[in-house]
Protein backbone atom coordinates (compact mmCIF):
# COMPACT_ATOMS: atom_id res chain seq x y z
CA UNK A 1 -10.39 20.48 2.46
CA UNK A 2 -7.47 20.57 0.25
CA UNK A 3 -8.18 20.88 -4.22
CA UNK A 4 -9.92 18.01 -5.22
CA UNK A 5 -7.67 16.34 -8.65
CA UNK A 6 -10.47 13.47 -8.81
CA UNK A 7 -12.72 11.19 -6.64
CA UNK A 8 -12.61 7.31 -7.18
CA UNK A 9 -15.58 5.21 -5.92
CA UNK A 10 -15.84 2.39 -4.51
CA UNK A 11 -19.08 0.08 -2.21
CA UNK A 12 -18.98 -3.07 -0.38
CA UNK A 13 -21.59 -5.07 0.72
CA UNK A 14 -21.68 -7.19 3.62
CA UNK A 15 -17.98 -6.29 4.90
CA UNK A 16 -15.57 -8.76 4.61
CA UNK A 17 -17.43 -11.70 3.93
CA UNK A 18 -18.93 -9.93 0.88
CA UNK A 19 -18.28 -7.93 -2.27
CA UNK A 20 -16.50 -4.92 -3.50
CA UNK A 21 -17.20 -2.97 -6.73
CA UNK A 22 -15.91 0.44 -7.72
CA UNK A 23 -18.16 2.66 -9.33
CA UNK A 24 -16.60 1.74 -13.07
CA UNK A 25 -16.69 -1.98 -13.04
CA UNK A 26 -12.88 -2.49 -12.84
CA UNK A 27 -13.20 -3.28 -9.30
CA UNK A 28 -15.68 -6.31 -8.80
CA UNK A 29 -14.52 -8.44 -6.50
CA UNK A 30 -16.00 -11.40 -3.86
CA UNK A 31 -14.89 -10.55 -0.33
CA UNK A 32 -13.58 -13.49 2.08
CA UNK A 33 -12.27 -13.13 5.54
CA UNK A 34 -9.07 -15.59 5.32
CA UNK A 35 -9.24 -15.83 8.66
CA UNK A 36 -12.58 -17.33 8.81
CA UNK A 37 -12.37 -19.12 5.91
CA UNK A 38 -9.43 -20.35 3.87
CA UNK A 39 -11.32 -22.61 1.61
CA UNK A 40 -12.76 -20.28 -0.73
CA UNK A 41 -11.05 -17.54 -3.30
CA UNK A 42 -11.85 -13.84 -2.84
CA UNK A 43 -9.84 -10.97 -1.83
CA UNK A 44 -9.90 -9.22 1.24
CA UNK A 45 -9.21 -5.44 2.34
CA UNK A 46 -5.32 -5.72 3.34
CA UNK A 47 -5.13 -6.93 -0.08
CA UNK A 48 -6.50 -4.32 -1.97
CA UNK A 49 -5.05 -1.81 0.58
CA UNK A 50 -1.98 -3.43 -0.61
CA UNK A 51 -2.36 -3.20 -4.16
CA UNK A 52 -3.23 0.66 -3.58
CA UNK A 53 -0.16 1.02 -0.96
CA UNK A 54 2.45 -0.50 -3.57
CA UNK A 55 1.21 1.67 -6.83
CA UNK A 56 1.46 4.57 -5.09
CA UNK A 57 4.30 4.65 -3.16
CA UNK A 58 5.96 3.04 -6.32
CA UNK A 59 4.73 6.47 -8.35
CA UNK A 60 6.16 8.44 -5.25
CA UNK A 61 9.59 6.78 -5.19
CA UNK A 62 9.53 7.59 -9.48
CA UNK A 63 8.54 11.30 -9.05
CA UNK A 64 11.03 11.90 -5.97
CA UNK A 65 14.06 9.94 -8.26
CA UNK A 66 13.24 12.40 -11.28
CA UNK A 67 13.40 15.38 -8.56
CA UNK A 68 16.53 13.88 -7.97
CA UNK A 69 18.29 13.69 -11.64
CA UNK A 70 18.37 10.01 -10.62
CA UNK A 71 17.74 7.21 -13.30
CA UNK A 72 16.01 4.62 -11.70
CA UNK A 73 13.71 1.19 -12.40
CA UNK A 74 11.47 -0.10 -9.59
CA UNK A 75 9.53 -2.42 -7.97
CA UNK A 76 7.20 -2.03 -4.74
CA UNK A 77 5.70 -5.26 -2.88
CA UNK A 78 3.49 -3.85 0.02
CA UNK A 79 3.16 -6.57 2.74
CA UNK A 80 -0.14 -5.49 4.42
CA UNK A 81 -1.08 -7.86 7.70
CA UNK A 82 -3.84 -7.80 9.87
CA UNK A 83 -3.04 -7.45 13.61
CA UNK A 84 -4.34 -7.91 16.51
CA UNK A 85 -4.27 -4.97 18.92
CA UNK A 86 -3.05 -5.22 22.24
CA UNK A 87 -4.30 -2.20 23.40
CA UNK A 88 -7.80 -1.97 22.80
CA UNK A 89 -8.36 -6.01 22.31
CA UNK A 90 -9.45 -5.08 18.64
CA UNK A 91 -7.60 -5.66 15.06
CA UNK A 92 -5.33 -3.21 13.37
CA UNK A 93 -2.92 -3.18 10.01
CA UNK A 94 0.84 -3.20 9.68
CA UNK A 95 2.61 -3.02 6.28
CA UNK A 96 6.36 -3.95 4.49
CA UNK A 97 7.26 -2.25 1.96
CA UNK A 98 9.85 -4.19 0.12
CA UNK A 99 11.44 -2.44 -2.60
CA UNK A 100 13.83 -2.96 -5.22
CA UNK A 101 15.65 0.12 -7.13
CA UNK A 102 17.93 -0.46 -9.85
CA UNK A 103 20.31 1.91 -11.21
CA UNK A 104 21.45 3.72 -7.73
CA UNK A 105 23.40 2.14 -4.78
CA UNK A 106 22.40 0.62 -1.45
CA UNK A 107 22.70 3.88 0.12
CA UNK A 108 20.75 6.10 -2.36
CA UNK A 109 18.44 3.17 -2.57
CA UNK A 110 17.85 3.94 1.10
CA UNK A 111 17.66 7.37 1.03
CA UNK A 112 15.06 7.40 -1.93
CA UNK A 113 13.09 4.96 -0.13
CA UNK A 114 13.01 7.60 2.88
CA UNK A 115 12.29 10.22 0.70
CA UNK A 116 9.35 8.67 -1.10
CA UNK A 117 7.75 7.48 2.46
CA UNK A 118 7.55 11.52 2.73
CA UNK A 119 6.07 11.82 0.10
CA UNK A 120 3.49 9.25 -0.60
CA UNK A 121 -0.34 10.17 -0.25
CA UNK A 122 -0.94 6.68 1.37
CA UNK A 123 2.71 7.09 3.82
CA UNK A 124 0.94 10.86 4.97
CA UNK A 125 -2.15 8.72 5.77
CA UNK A 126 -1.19 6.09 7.70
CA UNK A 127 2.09 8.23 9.71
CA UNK A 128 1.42 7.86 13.57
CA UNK A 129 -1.53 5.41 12.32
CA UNK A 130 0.25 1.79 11.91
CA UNK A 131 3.17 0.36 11.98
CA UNK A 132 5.58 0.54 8.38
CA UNK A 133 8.55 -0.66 7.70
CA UNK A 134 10.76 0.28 4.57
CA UNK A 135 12.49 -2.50 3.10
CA UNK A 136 14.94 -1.06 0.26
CA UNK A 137 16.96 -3.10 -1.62
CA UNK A 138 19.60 -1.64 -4.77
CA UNK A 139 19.76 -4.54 -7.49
C-alpha cells in the first residue's frame, strides 16, 4: 500500500434508501434512491461521488496549471449518472466533467484538462472503470 497522508471516514446505513454520516459530523445526510422515489429530498451516492469528483479534479487541474507557469481561475461541474449495464444486466456510473478555465485559450484549456485527468486521484481510480468524458471550455 502506498504512504498513507490521511484517512477520511465515512458509514451508511441502509444503502441508498438510508443515511450517510462521516465520522466528523460534516457529512450527515438522508439517503433517497431518485429512482424509486422522487418525492422526497435526500442525496444519493452519484451525488456525493460528484461533489468528491469535481473538488478534486478541480485541485488537480490548479496544481498541474501552477506546474505549468499558467495563471488560471476554474470551475469543475462533475455530471455523475447512474447507468444501466448492458453487459451484466446490473447498474454502473458514467461522469461529465464540464469545466471552465479562464485565463488560457481553448487549446491550453484542452490540454490542461488532459493533463489534470492524469493526474487526479479520483481520474487514476475510475481509468478502464467507467465511462468519462472531459468537457473543457476557455472563458
Amino acid at each position: 500500500m502506498s504512504e498513507v497522508i490521511f484517512t477520511s471516514s465515512a458509514t451508511a446505513k441502509n444503502g441508498r434508501d438510508g443515511h450517510v454520516k462521516s465520522d466528523d459530523g460534516l457529512i450527515d445526510l438522508k439517503l433517497v434512491n431518485p429512482a424509486n422515489n422522487k418525492e422526497d429530498k435526500g442525496s444519493n451516492p452519484e451525488q456525493l461521488f460528484a461533489a468528491a469528483y469535481a473538488s478534486c479534479f478541480d485541485g488537480a487541474l490548479n496544481l498541474v496549471a501552477s506546474k505549468q507557469k499558467k495563471e488560471i481561475d476554474s470551475e469543475t461541474t462533475a455530471e455523475v449518472s447512474f447507468c444501466k449495464d448492458t453487459k451484466d444486466n446490473g447498474f454502473k456510473i458514467a461522469a461529465t466533467l464540464n469545466i471552465t478555465i479562464e485565463g488560457v485559450s481553448q487549446d491550453d484549456a484542452e490540454k490542461l484538462a488532459e493533463d489534470a485527468h492524469q493526474a487526479c486521484p479520483y481520474s487514476k481510480a475510475t481509468r478502464g472503470n467507467i465511462d468519462v468524458k472531459l468537457n473543457a471550455k476557455a472563458v
